[in-house]
Structures are given as structure tokens and as C-alpha cells.
N, C-alpha and C. Protein backbone atom coordinates (compact mmCIF):
# COMPACT_ATOMS: atom_id res chain seq x y z
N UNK A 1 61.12 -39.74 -154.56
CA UNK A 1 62.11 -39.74 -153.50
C UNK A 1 63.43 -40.23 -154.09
N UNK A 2 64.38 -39.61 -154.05
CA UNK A 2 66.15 -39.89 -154.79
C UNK A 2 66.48 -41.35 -154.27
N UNK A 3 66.19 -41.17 -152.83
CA UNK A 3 66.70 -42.66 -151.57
C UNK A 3 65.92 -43.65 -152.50
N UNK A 4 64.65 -44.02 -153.04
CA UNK A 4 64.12 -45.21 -153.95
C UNK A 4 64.66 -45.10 -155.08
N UNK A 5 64.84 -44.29 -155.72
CA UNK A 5 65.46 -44.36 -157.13
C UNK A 5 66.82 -44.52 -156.82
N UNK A 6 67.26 -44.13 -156.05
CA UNK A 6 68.83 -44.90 -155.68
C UNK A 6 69.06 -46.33 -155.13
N UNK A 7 67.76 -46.77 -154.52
CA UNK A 7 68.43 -48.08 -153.82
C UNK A 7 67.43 -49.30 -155.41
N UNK A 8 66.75 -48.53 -155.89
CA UNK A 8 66.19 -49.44 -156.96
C UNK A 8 67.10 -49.59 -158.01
N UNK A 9 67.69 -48.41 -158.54
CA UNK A 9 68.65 -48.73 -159.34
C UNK A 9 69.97 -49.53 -159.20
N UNK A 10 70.48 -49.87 -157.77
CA UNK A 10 71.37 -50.50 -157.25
C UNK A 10 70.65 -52.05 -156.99
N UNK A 11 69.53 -52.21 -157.46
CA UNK A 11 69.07 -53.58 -157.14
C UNK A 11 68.67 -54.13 -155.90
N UNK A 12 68.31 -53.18 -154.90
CA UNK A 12 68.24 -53.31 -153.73
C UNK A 12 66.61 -53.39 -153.01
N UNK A 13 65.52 -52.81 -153.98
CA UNK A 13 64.08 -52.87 -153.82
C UNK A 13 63.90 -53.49 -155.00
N UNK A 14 62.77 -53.61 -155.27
CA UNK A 14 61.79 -53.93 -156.46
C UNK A 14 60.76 -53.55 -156.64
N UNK A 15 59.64 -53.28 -157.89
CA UNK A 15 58.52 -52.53 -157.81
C UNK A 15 57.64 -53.48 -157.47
N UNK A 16 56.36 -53.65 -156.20
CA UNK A 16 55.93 -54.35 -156.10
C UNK A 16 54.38 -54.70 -156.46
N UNK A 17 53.64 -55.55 -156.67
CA UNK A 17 52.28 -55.24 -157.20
C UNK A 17 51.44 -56.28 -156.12
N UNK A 18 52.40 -56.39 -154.88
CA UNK A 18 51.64 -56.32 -153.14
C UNK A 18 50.07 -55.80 -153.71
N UNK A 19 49.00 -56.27 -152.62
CA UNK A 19 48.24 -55.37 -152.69
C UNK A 19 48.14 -54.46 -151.40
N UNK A 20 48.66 -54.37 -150.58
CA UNK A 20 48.93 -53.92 -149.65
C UNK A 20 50.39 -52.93 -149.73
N UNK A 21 50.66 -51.80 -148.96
CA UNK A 21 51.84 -51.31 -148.45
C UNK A 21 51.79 -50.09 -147.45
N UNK A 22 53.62 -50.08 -146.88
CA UNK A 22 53.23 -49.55 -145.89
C UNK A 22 53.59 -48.06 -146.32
N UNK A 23 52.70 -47.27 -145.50
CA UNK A 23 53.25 -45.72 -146.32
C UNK A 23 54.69 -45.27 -145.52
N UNK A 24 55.37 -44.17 -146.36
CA UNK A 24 56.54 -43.95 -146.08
C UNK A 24 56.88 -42.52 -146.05
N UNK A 25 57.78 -42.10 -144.64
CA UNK A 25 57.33 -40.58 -144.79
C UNK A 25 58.81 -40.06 -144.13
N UNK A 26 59.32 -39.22 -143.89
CA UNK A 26 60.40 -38.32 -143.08
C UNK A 26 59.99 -38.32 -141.79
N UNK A 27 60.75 -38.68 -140.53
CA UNK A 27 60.62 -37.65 -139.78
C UNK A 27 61.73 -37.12 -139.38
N UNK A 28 61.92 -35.77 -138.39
CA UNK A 28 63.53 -35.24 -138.56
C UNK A 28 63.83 -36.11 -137.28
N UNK A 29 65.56 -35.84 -137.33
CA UNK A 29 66.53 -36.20 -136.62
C UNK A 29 67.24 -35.19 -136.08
N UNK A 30 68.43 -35.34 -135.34
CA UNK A 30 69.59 -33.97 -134.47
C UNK A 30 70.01 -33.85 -136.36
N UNK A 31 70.50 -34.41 -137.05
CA UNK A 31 71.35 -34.20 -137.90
C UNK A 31 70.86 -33.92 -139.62
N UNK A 32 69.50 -34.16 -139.80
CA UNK A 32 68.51 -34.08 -140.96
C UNK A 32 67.36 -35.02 -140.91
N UNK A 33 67.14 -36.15 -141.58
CA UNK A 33 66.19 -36.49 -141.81
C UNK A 33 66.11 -37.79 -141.78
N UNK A 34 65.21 -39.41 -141.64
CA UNK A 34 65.02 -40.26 -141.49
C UNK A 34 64.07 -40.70 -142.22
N UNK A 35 64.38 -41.87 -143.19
CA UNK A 35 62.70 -42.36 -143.80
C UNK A 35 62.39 -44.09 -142.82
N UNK A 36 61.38 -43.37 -142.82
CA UNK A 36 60.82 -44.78 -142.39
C UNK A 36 59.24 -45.07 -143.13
N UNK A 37 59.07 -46.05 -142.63
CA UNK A 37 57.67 -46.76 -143.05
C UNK A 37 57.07 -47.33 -142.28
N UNK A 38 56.00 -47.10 -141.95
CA UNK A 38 54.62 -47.80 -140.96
C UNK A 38 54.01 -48.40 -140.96
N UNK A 39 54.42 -49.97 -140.12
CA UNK A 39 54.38 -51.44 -140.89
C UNK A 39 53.09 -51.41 -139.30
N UNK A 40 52.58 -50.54 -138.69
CA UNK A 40 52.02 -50.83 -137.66
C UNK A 40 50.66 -51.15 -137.71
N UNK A 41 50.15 -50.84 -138.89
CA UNK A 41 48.62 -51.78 -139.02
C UNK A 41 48.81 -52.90 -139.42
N UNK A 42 50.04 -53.05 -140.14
CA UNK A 42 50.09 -54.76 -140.80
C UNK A 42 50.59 -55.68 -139.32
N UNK A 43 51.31 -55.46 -138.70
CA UNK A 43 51.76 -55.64 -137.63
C UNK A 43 50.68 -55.91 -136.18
N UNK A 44 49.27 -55.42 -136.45
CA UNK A 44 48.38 -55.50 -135.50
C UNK A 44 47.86 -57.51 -136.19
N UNK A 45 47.99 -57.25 -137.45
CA UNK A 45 47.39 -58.35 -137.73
C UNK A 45 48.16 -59.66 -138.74
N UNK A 46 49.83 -59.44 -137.93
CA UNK A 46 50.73 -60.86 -137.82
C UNK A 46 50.20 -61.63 -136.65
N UNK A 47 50.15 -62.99 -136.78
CA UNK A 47 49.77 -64.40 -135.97
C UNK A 47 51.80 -64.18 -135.13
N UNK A 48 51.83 -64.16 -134.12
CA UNK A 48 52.87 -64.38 -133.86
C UNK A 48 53.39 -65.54 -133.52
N UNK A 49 54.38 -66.11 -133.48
CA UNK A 49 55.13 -67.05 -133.74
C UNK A 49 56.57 -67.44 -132.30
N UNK A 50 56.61 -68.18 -131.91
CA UNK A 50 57.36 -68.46 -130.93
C UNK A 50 58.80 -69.07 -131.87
N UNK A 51 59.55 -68.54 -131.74
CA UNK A 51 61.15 -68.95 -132.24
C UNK A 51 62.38 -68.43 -131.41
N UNK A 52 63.61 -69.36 -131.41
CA UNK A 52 65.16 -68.51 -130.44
C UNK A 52 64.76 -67.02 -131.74
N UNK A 53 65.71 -66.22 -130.73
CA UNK A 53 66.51 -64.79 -130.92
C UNK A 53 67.70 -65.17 -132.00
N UNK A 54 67.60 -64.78 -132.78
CA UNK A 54 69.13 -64.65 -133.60
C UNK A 54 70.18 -64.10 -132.85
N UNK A 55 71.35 -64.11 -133.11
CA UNK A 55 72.20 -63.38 -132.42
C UNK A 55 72.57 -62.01 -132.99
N UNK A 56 72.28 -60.95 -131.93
CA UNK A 56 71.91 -59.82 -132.17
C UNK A 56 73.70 -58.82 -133.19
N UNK A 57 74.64 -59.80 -133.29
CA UNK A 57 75.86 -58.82 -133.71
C UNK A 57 75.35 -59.77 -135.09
N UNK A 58 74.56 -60.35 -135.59
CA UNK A 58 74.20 -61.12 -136.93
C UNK A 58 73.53 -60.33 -137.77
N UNK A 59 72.79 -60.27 -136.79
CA UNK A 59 71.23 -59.21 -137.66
C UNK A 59 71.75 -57.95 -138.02
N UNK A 60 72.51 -57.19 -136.76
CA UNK A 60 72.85 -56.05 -136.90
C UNK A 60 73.79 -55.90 -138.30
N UNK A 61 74.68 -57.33 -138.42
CA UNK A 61 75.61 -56.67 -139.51
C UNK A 61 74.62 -57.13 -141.00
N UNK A 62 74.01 -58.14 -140.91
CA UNK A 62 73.16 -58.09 -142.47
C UNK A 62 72.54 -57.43 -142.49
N UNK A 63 71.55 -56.12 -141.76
CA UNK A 63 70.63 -55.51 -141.89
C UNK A 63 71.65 -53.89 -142.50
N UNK A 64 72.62 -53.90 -141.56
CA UNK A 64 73.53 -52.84 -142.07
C UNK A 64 73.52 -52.76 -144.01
N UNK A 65 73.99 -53.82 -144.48
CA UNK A 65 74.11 -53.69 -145.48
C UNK A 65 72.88 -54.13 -146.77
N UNK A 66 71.86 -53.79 -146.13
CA UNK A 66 70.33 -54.20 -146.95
C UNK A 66 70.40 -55.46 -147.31
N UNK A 67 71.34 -56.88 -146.35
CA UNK A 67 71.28 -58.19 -146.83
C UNK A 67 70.31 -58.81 -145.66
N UNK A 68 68.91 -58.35 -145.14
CA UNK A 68 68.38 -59.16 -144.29
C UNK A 68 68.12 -60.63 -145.02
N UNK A 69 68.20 -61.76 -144.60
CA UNK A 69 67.44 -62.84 -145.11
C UNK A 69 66.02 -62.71 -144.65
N UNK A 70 65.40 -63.27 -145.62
CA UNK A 70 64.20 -63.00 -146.12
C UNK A 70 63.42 -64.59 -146.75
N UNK A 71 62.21 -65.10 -146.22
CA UNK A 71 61.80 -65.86 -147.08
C UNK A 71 60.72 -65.27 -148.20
N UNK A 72 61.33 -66.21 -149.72
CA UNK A 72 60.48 -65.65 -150.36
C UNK A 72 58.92 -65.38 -150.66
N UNK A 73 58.16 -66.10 -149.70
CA UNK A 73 56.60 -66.03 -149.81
C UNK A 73 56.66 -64.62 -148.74
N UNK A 74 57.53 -64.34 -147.95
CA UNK A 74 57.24 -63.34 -147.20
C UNK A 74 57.50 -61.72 -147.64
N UNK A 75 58.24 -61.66 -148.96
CA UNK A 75 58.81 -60.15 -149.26
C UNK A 75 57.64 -59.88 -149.67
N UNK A 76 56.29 -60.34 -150.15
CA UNK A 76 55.03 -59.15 -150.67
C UNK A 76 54.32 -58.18 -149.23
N UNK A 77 55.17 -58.84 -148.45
CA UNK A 77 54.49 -58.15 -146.85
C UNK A 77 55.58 -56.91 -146.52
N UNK A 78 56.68 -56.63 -147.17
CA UNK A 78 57.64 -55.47 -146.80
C UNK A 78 57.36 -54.52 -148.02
N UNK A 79 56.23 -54.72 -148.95
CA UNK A 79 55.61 -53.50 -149.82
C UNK A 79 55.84 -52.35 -149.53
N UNK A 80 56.30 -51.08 -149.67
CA UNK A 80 55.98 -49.77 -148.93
C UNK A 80 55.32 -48.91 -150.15
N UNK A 81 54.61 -47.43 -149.91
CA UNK A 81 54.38 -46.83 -150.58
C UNK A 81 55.35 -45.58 -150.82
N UNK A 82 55.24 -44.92 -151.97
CA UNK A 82 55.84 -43.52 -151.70
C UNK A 82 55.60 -42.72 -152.77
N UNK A 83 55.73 -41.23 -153.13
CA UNK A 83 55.62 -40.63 -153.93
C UNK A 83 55.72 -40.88 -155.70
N UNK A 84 56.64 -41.81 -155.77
CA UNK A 84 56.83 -42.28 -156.57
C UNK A 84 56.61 -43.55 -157.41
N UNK A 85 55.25 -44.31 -156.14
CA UNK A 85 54.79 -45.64 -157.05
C UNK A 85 55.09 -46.27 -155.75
């Protein structure tokens, strides 16, 4: 997929050796195409957690630019799979 070899070479993923990930696929849009990934079996089996809401013009602008904060024991759980490893 070009979209991983582009956002890996920009430093933006990493290759992960997770043992787990989520698979990753197209689906279309009005205008072409969308990747996403299907975090919904891992997601059946998060303990959920009671915490405030961030403020939603926060998230929106770090997520815009692939700067979500992140703790580090938690990035082996955003693993994805794809054609390419």
C-alpha cells in the first residue's frame, strides 16, 4: 500500500512485532477511497475505563496531524495489518 510506505517513511508508523493487529482494507467514498482498520474485536475485549472527555477542538486538531498522544505501553495495541507486513 503507497499510504504505509509513505507515512513510514515520513516517520509517522513503525514496523511492529505486536502480536496482534488490526486488518486494514478500502472502503469507497462520494470522492475515491478510505483506509481504515478494524480495531472491533480488540475493542470487544478493552476493560473500560471511566475518565472527563477531552475537549473535542483538541483531539480534533492533534489527530488531524497524526500527533495523537499516546501512552507508551499502549502503542503495541494500534498494530494494524496490511499487504505489505
Amino acid at each position: 500500500m503507497p499510504w504505509v510506505r509513505e507515512i513510514k517513511a515520513a516517520g509517522l508508523i513503525r514496523r511492529s512485532m505486536a502480536p496482534h493487529g488490526a486488518p486494514t482494507f478500502c472502503v469507497k467514498k462520494l470522492n475515491g477511497w478510505r483506509i481504515v482498520h478494524d480495531y472491533r474485536p480488540m475493542n470487544l475485549n478493552t476493560i473500560r475505563r471511566t475518565m472527563s472527555m477531552p475537549r473535542k477542538d483538541k483531539t480534533l486538531e492533534a489527530i488531524g496531524y497524526y500527533q495523537f498522544r499516546m501512552r507508551e505501553k499502549d502503542i503495541p495495541y494500534t498494530a494494524f495489518q496490511n499487504p505489505d507486513g
